[in-house]
PDB file of N, CA and C in Angstrom:
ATOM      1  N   UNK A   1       8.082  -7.474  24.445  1.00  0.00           N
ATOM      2  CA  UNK A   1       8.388  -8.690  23.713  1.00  0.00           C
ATOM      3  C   UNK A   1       9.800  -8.558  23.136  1.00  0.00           C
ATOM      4  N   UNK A   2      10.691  -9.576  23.480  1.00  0.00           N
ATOM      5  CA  UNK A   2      12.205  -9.495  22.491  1.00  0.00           C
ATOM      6  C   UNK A   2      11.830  -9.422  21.334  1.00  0.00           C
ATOM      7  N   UNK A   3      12.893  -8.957  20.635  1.00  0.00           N
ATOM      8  CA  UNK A   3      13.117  -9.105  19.520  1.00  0.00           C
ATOM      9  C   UNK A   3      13.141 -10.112  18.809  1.00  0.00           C
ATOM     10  N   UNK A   4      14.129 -11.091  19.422  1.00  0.00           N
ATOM     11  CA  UNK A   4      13.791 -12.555  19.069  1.00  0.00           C
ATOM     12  C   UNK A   4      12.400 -13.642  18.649  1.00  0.00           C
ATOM     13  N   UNK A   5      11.662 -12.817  20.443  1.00  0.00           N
ATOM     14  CA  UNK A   5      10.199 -13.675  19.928  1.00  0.00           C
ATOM     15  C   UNK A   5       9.460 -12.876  18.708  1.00  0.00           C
ATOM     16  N   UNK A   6       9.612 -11.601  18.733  1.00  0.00           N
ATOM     17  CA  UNK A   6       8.774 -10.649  17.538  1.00  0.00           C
ATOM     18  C   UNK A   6       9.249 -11.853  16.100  1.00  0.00           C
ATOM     19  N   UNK A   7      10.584 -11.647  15.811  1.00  0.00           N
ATOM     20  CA  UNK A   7      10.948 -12.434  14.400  1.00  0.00           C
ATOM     21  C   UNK A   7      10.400 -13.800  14.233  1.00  0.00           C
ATOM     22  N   UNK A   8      10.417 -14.426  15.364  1.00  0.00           N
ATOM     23  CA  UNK A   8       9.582 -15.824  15.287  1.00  0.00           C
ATOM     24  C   UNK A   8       8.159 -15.709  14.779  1.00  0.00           C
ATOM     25  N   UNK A   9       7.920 -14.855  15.452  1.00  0.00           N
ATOM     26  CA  UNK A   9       5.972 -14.303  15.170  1.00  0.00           C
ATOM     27  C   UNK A   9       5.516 -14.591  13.624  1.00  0.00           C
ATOM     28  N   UNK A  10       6.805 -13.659  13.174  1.00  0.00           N
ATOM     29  CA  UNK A  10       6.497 -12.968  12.041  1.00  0.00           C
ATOM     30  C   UNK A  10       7.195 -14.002  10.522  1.00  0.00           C
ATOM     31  N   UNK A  11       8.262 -14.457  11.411  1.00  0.00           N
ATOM     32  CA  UNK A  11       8.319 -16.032  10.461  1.00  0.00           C
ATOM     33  C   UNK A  11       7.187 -16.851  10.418  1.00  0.00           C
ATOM     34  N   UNK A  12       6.379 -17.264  11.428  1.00  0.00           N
ATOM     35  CA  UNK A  12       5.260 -18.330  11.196  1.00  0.00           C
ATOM     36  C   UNK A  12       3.911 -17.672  10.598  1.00  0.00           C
ATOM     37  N   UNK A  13       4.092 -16.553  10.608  1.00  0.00           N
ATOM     38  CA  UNK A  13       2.733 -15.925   9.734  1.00  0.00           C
ATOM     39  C   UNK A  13       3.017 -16.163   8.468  1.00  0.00           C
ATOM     40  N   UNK A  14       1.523 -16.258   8.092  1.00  0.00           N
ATOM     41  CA  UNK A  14       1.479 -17.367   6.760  1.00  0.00           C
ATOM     42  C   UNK A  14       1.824 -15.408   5.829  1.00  0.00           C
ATOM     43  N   UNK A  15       2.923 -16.013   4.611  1.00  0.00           N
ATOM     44  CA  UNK A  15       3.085 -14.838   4.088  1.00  0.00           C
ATOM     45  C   UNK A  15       1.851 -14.498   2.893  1.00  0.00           C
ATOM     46  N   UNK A  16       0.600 -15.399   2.455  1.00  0.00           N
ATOM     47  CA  UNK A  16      -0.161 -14.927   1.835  1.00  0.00           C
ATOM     48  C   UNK A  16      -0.657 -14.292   2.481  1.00  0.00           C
ATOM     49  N   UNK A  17      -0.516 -13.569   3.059  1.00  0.00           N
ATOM     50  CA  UNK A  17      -1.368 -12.271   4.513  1.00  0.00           C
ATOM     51  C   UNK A  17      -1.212 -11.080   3.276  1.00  0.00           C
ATOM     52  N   UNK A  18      -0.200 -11.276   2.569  1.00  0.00           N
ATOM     53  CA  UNK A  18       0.348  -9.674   2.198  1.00  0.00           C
ATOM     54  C   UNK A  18      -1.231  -9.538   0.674  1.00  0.00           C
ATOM     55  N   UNK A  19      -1.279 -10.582   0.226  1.00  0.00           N
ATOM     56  CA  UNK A  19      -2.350 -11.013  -0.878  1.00  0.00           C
ATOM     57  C   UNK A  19      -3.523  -9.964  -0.219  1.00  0.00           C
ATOM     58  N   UNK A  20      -3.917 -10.445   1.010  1.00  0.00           N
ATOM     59  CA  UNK A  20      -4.963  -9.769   1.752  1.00  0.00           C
ATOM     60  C   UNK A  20      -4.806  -8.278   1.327  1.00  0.00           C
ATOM     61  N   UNK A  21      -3.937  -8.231   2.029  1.00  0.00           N
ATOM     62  CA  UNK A  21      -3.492  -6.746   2.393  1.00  0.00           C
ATOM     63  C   UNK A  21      -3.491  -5.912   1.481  1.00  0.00           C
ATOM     64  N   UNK A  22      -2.987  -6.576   0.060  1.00  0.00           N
ATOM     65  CA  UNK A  22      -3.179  -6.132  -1.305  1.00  0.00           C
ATOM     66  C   UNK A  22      -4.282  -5.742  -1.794  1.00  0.00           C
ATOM     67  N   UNK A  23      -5.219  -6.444  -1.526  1.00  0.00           N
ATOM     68  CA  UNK A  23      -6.640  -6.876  -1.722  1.00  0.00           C
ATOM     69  C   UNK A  23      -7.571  -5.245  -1.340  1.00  0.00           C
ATOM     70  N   UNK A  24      -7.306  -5.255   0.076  1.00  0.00           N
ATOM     71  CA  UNK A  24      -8.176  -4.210   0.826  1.00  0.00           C
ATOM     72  C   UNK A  24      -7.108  -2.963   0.220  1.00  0.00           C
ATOM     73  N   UNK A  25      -5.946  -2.877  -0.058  1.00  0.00           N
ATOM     74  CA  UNK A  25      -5.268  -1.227  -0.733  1.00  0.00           C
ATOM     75  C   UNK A  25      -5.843  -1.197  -1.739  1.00  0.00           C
ATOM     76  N   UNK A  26      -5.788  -2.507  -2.929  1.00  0.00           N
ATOM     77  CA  UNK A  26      -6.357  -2.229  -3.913  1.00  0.00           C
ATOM     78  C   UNK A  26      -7.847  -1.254  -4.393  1.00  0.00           C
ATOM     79  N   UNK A  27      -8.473  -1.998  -3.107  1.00  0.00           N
ATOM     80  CA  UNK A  27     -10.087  -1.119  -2.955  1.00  0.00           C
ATOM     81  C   UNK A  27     -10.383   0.272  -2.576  1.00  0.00           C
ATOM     82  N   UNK A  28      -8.917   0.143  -1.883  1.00  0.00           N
ATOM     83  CA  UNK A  28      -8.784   1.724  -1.480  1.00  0.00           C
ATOM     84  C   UNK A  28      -8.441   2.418  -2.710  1.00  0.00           C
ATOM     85  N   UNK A  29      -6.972   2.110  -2.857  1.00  0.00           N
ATOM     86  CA  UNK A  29      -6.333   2.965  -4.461  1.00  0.00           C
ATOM     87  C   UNK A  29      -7.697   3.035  -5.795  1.00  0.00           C
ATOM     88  N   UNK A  30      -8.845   2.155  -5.514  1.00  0.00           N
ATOM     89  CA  UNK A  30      -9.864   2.173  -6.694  1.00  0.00           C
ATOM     90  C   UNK A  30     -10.670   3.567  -6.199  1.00  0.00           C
ATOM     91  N   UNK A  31     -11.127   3.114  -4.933  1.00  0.00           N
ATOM     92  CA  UNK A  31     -12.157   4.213  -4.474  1.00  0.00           C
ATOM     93  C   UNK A  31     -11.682   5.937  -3.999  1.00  0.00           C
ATOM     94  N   UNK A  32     -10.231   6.038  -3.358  1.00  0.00           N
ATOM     95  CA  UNK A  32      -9.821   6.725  -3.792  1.00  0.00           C
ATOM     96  C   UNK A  32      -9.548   7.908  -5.360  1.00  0.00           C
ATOM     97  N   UNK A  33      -9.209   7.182  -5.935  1.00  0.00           N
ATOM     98  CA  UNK A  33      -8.698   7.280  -7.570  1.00  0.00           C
ATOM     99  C   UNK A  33     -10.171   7.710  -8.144  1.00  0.00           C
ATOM    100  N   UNK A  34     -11.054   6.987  -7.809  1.00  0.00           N
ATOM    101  CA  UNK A  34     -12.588   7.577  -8.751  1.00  0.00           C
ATOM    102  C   UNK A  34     -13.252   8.602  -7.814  1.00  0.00           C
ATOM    103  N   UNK A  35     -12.929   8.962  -6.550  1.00  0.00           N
ATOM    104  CA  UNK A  35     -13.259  10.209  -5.894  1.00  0.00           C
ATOM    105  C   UNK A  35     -12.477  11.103  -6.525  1.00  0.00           C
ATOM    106  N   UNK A  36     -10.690  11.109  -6.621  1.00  0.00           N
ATOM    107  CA  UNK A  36     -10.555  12.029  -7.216  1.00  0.00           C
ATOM    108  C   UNK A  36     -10.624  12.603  -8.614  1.00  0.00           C
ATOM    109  N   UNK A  37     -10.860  11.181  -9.501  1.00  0.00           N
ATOM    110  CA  UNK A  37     -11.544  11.536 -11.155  1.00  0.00           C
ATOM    111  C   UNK A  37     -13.007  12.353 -10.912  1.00  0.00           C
ATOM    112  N   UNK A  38     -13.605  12.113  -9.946  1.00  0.00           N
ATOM    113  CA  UNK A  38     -15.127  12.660 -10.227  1.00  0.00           C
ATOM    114  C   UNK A  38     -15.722  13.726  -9.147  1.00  0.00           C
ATOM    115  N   UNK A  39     -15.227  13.733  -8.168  1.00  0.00           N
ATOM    116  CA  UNK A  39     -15.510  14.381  -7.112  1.00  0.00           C
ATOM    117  C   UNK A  39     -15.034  15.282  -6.600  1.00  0.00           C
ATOM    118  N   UNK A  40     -13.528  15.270  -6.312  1.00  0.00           N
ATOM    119  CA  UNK A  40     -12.148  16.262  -5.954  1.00  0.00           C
ATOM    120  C   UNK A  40     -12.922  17.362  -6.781  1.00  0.00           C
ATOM    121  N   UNK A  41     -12.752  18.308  -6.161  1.00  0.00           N
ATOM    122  CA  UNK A  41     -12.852  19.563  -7.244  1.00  0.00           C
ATOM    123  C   UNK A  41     -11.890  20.558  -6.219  1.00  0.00           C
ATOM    124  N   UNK A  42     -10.545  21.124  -6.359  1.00  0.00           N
ATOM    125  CA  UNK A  42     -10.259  21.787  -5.399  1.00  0.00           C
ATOM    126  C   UNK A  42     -10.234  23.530  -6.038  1.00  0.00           C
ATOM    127  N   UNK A  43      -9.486  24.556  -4.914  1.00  0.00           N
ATOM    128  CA  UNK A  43      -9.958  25.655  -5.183  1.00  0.00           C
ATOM    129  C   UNK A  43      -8.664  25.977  -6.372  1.00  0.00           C
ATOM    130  N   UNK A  44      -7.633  25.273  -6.167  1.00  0.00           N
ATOM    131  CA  UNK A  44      -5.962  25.299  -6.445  1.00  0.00           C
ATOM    132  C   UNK A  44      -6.064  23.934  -7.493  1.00  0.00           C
ATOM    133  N   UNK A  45      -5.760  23.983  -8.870  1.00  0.00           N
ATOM    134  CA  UNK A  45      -6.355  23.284  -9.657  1.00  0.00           C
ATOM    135  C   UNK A  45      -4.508  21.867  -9.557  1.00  0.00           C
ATOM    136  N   UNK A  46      -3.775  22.639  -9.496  1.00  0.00           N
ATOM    137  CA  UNK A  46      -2.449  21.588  -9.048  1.00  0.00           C
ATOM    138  C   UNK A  46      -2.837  20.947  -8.396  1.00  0.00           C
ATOM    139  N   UNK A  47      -3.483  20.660  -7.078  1.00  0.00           N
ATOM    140  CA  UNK A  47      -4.003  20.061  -6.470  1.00  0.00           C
ATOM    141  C   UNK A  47      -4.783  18.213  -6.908  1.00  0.00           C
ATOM    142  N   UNK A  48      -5.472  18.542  -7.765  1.00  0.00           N
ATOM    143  CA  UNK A  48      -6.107  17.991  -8.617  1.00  0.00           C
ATOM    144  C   UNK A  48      -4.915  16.687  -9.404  1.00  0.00           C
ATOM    145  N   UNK A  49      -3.646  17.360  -9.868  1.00  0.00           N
ATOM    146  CA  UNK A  49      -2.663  16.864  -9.974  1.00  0.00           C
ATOM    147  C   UNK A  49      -1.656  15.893  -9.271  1.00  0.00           C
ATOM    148  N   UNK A  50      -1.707  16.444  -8.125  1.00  0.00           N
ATOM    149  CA  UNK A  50      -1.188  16.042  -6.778  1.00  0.00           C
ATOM    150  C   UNK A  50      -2.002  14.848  -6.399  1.00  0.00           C
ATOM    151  N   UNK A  51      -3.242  14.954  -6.155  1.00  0.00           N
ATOM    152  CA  UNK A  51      -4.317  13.411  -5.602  1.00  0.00           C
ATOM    153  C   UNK A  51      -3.735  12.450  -7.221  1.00  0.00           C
ATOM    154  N   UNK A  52      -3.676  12.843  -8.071  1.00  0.00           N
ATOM    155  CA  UNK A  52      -3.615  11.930  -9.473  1.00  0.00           C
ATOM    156  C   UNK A  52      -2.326  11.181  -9.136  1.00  0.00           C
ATOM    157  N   UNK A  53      -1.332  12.125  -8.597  1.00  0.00           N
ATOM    158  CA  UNK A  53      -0.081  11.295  -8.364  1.00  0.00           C
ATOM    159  C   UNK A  53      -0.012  10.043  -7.282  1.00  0.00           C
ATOM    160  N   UNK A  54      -0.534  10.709  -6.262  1.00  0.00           N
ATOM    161  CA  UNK A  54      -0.786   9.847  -5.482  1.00  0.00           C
ATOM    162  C   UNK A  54      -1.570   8.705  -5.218  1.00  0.00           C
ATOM    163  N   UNK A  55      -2.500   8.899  -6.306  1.00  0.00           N
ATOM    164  CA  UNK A  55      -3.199   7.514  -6.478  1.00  0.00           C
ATOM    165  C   UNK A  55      -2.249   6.753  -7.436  1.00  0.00           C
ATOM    166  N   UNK A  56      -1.801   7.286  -8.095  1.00  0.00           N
ATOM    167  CA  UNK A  56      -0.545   6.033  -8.817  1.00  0.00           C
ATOM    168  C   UNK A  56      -0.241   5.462  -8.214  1.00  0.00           C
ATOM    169  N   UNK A  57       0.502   6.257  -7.313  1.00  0.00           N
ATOM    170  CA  UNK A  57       1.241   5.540  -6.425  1.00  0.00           C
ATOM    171  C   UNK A  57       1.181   4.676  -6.116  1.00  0.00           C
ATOM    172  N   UNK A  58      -0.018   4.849  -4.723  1.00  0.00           N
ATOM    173  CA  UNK A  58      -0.528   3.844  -4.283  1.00  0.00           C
ATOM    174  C   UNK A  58      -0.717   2.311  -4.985  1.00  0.00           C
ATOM    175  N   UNK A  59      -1.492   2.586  -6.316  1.00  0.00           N
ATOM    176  CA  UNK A  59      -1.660   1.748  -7.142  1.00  0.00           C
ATOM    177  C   UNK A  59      -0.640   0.562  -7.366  1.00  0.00           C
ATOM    178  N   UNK A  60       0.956   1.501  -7.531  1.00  0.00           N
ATOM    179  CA  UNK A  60       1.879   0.478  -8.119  1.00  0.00           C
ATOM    180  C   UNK A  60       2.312  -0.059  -6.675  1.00  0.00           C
ATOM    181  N   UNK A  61       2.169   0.497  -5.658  1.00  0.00           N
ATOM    182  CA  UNK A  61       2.700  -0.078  -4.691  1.00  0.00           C
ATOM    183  C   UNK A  61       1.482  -1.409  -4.230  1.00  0.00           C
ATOM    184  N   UNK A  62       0.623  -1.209  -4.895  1.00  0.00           N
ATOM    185  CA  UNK A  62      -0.669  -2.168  -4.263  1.00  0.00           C
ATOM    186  C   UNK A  62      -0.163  -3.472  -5.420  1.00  0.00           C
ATOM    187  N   UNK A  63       0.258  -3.133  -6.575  1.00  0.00           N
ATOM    188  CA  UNK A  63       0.997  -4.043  -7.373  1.00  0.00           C
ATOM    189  C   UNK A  63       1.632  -4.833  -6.667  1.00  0.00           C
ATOM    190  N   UNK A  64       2.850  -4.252  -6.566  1.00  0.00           N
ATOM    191  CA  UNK A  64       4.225  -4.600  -6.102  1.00  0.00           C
ATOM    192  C   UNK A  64       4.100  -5.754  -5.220  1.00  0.00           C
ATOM    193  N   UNK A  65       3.126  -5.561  -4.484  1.00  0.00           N
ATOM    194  CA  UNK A  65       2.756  -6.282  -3.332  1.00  0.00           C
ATOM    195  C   UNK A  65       2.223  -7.773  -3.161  1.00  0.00           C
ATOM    196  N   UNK A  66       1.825  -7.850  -4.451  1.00  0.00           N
ATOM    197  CA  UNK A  66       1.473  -9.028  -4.716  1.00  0.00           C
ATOM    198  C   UNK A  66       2.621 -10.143  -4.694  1.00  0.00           C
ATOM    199  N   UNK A  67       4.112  -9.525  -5.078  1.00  0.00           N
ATOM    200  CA  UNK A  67       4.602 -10.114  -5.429  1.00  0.00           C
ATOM    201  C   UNK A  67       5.150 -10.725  -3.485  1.00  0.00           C
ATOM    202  N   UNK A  68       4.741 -10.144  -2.473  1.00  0.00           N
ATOM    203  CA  UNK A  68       5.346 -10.229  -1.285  1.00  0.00           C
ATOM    204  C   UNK A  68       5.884 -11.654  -1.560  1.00  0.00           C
ATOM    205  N   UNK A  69       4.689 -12.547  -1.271  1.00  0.00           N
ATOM    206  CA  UNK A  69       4.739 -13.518  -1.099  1.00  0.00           C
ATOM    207  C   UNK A  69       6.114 -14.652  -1.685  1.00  0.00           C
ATOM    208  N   UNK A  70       6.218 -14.189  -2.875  1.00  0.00           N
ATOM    209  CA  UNK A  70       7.437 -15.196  -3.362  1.00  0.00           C
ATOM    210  C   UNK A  70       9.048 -14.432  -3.384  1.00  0.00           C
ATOM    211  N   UNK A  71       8.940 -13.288  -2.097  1.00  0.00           N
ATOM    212  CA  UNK A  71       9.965 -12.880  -2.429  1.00  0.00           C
ATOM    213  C   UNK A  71      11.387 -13.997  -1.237  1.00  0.00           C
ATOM    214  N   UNK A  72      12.563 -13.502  -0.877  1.00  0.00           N
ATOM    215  CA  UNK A  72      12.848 -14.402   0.475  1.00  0.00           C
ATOM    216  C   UNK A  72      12.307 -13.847   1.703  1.00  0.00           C
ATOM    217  N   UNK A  73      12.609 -12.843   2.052  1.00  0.00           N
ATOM    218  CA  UNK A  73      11.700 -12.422   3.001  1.00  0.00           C
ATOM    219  C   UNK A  73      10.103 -11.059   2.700  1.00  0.00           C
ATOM    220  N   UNK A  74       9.089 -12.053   2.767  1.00  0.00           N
ATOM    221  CA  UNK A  74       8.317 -11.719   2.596  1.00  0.00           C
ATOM    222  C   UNK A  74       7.116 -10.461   3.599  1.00  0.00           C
ATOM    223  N   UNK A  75       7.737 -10.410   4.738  1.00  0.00           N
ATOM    224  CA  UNK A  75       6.719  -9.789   6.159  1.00  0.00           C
ATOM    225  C   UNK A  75       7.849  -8.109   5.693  1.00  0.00           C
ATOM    226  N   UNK A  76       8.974  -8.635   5.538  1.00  0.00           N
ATOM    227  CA  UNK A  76       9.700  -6.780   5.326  1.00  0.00           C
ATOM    228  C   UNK A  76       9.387  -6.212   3.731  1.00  0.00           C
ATOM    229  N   UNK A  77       9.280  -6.765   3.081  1.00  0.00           N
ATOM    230  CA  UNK A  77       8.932  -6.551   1.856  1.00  0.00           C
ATOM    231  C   UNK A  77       7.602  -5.815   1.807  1.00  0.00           C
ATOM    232  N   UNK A  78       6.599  -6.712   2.223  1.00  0.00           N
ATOM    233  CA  UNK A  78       5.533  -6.076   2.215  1.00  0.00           C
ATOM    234  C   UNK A  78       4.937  -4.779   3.237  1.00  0.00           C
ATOM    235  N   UNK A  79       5.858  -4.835   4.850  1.00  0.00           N
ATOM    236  CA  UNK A  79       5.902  -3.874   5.473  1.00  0.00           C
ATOM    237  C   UNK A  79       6.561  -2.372   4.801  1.00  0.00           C
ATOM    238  N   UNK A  80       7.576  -2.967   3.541  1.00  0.00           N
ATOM    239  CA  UNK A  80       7.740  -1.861   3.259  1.00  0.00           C
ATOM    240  C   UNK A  80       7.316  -0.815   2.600  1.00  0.00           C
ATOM    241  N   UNK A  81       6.346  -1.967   1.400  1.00  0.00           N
ATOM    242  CA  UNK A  81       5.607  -1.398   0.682  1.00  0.00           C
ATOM    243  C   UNK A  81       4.442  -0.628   1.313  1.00  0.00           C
ATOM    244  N   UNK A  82       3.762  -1.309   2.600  1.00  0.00           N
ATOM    245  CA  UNK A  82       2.650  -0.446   3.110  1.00  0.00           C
ATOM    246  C   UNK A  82       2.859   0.802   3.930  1.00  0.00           C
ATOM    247  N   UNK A  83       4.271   0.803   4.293  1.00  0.00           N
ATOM    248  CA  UNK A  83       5.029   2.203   4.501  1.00  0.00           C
ATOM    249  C   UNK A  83       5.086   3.261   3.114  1.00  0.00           C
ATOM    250  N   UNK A  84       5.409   2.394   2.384  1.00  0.00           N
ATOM    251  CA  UNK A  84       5.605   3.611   1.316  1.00  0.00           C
ATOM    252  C   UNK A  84       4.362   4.032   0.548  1.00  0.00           C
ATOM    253  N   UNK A  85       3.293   3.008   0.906  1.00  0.00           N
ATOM    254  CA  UNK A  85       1.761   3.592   0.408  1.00  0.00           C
ATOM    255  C   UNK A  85       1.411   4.417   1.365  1.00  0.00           C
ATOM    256  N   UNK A  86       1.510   4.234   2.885  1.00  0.00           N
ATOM    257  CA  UNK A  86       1.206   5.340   3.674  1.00  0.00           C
ATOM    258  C   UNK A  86       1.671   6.443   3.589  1.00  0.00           C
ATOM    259  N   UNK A  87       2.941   6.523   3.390  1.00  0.00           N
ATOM    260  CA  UNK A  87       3.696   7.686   3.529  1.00  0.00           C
ATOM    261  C   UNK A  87       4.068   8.540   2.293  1.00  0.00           C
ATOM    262  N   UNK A  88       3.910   8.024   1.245  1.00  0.00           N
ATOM    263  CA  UNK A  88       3.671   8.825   0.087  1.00  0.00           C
ATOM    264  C   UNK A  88       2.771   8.998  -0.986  1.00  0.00           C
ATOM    265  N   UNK A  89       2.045   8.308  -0.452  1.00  0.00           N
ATOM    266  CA  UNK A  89       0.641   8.536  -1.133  1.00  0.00           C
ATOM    267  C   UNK A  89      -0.560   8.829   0.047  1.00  0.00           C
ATOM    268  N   UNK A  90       0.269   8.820   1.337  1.00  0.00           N
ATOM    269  CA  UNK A  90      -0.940   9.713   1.993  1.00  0.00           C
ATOM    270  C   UNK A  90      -0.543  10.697   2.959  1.00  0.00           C
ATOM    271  N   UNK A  91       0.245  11.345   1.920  1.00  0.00           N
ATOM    272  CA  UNK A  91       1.250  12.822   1.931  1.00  0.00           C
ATOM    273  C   UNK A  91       0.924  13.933   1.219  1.00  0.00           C
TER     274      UNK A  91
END
Protein backbone atom coordinates (compact mmCIF):
# COMPACT_ATOMS: atom_id res chain seq x y z
CA UNK A 1 0.00 0.00 0.00
CA UNK A 2 1.55 3.71 -0.75
CA UNK A 3 2.09 5.78 1.53
CA UNK A 4 -0.27 8.10 0.25
CA UNK A 5 -3.24 5.64 0.44
CA UNK A 6 -1.98 4.54 4.20
CA UNK A 7 -2.41 8.59 5.26
CA UNK A 8 -5.81 8.72 3.66
CA UNK A 9 -6.82 5.56 5.74
CA UNK A 10 -5.79 7.01 8.69
CA UNK A 11 -7.27 10.56 8.07
CA UNK A 12 -10.85 9.09 7.68
CA UNK A 13 -10.65 7.00 10.83
CA UNK A 14 -12.87 8.41 13.19
CA UNK A 15 -10.19 9.81 15.84
CA UNK A 16 -12.48 8.81 18.90
CA UNK A 17 -10.83 5.28 18.21
CA UNK A 18 -7.99 6.53 20.54
CA UNK A 19 -11.02 6.94 23.58
CA UNK A 20 -11.34 3.11 22.88
CA UNK A 21 -8.00 2.38 23.02
CA UNK A 22 -7.72 4.33 26.23
CA UNK A 23 -10.46 2.48 27.58
CA UNK A 24 -9.01 -1.22 27.12
CA UNK A 25 -5.07 0.28 28.53
CA UNK A 26 -6.86 1.71 31.18
CA UNK A 27 -8.15 -1.93 32.24
CA UNK A 28 -4.96 -3.14 31.68
CA UNK A 29 -2.82 -0.38 33.74
CA UNK A 30 -5.83 -1.27 36.61
CA UNK A 31 -5.37 -5.02 36.46
CA UNK A 32 -1.90 -4.93 36.03
CA UNK A 33 -1.19 -2.34 38.97
CA UNK A 34 -3.45 -4.56 41.54
CA UNK A 35 -1.47 -7.80 40.49
CA UNK A 36 1.46 -6.04 41.30
CA UNK A 37 0.04 -4.36 44.76
CA UNK A 38 -1.15 -7.89 45.79
CA UNK A 39 0.32 -10.65 44.05
CA UNK A 40 3.96 -9.80 42.58
CA UNK A 41 6.00 -11.12 45.26
CA UNK A 42 9.52 -11.34 43.64
CA UNK A 43 12.77 -13.04 44.92
CA UNK A 44 14.78 -9.40 44.32
CA UNK A 45 12.60 -6.99 46.32
CA UNK A 46 13.70 -3.80 43.65
CA UNK A 47 11.84 -5.59 41.47
CA UNK A 48 8.70 -4.93 43.21
CA UNK A 49 9.75 -1.26 42.58
CA UNK A 50 10.35 -1.59 39.03
CA UNK A 51 6.51 -3.19 38.17
CA UNK A 52 5.35 0.09 40.52
CA UNK A 53 7.11 2.25 38.01
CA UNK A 54 5.86 0.86 35.29
CA UNK A 55 2.45 0.80 36.08
CA UNK A 56 2.64 4.61 36.42
CA UNK A 57 3.59 4.79 33.56
CA UNK A 58 1.42 3.18 31.75
CA UNK A 59 -1.23 4.91 33.71
CA UNK A 60 -0.19 8.51 32.67
CA UNK A 61 0.24 7.47 29.28
CA UNK A 62 -3.40 5.85 29.35
CA UNK A 63 -4.21 9.58 30.55
CA UNK A 64 -2.55 11.41 28.04
CA UNK A 65 -4.46 9.65 25.61
CA UNK A 66 -7.55 10.78 26.13
CA UNK A 67 -6.59 13.86 25.10
CA UNK A 68 -5.78 12.18 21.33
CA UNK A 69 -8.71 13.18 20.06
CA UNK A 70 -8.65 17.08 20.25
CA UNK A 71 -5.19 17.26 19.46
CA UNK A 72 -4.32 18.41 15.33
CA UNK A 73 -3.18 15.31 14.47
CA UNK A 74 -4.73 12.84 16.37
CA UNK A 75 -3.79 8.89 14.79
CA UNK A 76 0.30 10.03 15.58
CA UNK A 77 -0.36 11.27 18.85
CA UNK A 78 -2.01 8.48 20.03
CA UNK A 79 0.30 5.95 18.07
CA UNK A 80 2.76 7.50 20.04
CA UNK A 81 1.55 7.20 23.18
CA UNK A 82 0.77 3.37 22.66
CA UNK A 83 4.45 3.05 21.68
CA UNK A 84 5.56 4.53 24.68
CA UNK A 85 3.12 2.34 26.88
CA UNK A 86 4.51 -0.63 25.08
CA UNK A 87 7.85 0.10 25.22
CA UNK A 88 8.36 1.43 28.55
CA UNK A 89 6.16 0.10 30.60
CA UNK A 90 6.47 -3.25 29.07
CA UNK A 91 10.24 -3.12 29.56
Amino acid sequence: MPAKNLLKGLSEMDPLVWHKVAGISGIAALGLGTYGAHVFKPANPAYKEVWHTASLYHLIHTAAMLAAPATRHPHIFGGLLTSGIIAFSGT
